[in-house]
Protein backbone atom coordinates (compact mmCIF):
# COMPACT_ATOMS: atom_id res chain seq x y z
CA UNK A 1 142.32 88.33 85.66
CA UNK A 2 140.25 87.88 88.78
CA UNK A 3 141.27 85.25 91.19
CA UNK A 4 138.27 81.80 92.06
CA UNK A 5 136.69 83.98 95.15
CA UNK A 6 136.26 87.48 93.04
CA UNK A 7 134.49 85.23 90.45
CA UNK A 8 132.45 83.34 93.14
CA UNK A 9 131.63 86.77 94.59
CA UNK A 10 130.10 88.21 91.02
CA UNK A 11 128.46 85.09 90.48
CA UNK A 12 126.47 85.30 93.90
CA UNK A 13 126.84 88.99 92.94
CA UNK A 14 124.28 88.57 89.77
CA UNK A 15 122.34 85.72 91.13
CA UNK A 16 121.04 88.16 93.79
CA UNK A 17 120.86 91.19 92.15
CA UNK A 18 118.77 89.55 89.79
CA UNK A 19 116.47 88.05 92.24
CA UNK A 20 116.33 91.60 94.28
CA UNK A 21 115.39 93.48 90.68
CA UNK A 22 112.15 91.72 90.29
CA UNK A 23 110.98 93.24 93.83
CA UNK A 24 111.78 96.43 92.90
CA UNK A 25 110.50 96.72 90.28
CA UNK A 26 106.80 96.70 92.09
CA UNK A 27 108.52 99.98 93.89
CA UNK A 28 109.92 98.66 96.98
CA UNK A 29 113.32 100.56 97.53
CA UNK A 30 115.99 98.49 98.25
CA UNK A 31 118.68 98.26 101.09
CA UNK A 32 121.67 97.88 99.91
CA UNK A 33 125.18 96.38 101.90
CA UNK A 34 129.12 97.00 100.76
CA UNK A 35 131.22 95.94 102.53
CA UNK A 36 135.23 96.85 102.37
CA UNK A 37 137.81 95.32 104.89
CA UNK A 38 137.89 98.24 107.07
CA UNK A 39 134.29 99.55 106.58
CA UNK A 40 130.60 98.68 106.27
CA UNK A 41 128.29 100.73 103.96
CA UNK A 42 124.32 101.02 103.47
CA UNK A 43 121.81 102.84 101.60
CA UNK A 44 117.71 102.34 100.96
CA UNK A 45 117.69 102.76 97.13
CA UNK A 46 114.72 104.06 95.52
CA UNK A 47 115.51 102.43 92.15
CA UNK A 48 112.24 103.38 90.22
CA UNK A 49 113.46 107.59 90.96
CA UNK A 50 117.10 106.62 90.76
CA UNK A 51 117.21 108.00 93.98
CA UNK A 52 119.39 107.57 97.46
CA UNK A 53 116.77 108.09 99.93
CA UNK A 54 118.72 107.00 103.33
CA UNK A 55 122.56 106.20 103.46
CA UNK A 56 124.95 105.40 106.87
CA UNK A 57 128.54 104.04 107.17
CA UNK A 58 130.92 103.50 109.52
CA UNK A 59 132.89 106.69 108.01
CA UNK A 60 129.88 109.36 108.74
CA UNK A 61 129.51 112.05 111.21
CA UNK A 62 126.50 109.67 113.61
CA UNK A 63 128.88 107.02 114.01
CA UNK A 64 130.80 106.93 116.66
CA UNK A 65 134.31 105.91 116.42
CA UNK A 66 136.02 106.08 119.39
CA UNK A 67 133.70 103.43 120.80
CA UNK A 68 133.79 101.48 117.94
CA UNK A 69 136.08 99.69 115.06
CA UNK A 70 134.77 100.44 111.23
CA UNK A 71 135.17 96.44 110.41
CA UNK A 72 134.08 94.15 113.53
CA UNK A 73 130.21 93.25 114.08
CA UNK A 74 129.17 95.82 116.78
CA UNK A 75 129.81 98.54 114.06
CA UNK A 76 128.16 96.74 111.27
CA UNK A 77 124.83 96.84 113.95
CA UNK A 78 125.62 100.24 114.60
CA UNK A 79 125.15 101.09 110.95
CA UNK A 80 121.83 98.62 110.27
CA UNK A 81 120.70 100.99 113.06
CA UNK A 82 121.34 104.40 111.85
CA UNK A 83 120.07 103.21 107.92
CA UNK A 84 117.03 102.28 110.03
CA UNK A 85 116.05 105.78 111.61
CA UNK A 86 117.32 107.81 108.52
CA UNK A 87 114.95 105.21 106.16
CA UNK A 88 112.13 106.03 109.25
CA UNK A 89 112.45 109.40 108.68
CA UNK A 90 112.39 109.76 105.32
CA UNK A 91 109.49 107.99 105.13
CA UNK A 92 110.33 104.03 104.24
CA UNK A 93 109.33 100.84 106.32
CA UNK A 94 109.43 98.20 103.83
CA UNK A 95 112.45 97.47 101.76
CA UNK A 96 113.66 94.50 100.02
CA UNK A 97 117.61 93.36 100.88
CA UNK A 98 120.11 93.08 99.13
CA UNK A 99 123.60 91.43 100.66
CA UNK A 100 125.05 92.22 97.20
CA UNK A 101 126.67 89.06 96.82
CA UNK A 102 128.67 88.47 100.36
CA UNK A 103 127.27 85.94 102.61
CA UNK A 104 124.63 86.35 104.80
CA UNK A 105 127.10 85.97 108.29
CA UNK A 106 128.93 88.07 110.57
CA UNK A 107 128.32 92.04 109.69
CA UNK A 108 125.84 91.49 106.96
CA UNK A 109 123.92 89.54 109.38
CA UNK A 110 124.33 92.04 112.34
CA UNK A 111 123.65 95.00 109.97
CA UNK A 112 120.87 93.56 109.05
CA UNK A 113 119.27 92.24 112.07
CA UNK A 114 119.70 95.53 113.71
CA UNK A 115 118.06 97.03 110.66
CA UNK A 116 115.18 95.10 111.04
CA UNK A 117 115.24 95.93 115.07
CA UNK A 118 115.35 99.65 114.16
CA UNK A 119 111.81 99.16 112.50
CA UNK A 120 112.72 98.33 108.57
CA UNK A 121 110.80 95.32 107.37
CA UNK A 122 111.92 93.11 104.71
């Protein structure tokens, strides 16, 4: 049985998810935040196609570890960044986020804010 803060998390969880669903539904891909205890994750969702069209972590090849940590708030920025050029290049400026339940503060925030610095609009 899940403990009070993994039902609080699935509660926000749906709330959002539900709210973000209407938006895409007009075609707007979607960015999309996990986040683990030692890593960050994000991908611009094309849920219409079914389709991953950009993804970045702090486990792939463009980030670079040995200046930074996979779970502190410089590497969260690092990764809104690189989501932001791969979503450039393949062709998306306007997405609709999704914190997927966790709180918009510390490296959801940073992720996102660099996102939105790197030239994605939502």
């Amino acid at each position: 049985m899940a403990n009070k803060a993994q039902k609080n998390l699935l509660r926000r969880k749906k709330r959002v998810s539900y709210k973000v669903r209407k938006k895409t539904q007009e075609g707007t891909p979607r960015l999309s935040v996990f986040r683990s205890n030692n890593h960050i994750y994000a991908q611009v969702i094309d849920d219409i196609k079914g389709v991953t069209l950009a993804a970045a972590s702090s486990l792939s090849k463009e980030f670079d570890t040995k200046k930074f940590k996979g779970y502190d708030v410089e590497s969260a920025a690092n990764v809104g960044t690189l989501v932001a050029e791969k979503a450039k290049k393949a062709g998306v400026t306007k997405v609709v986020f999704e914190r997927g339940g966790y709180i918009y503060h510390g490296r959801v925030k940073a992720l996102a804010e660099a996102a939105r610095e790197g030239g994605l609009q939502f």
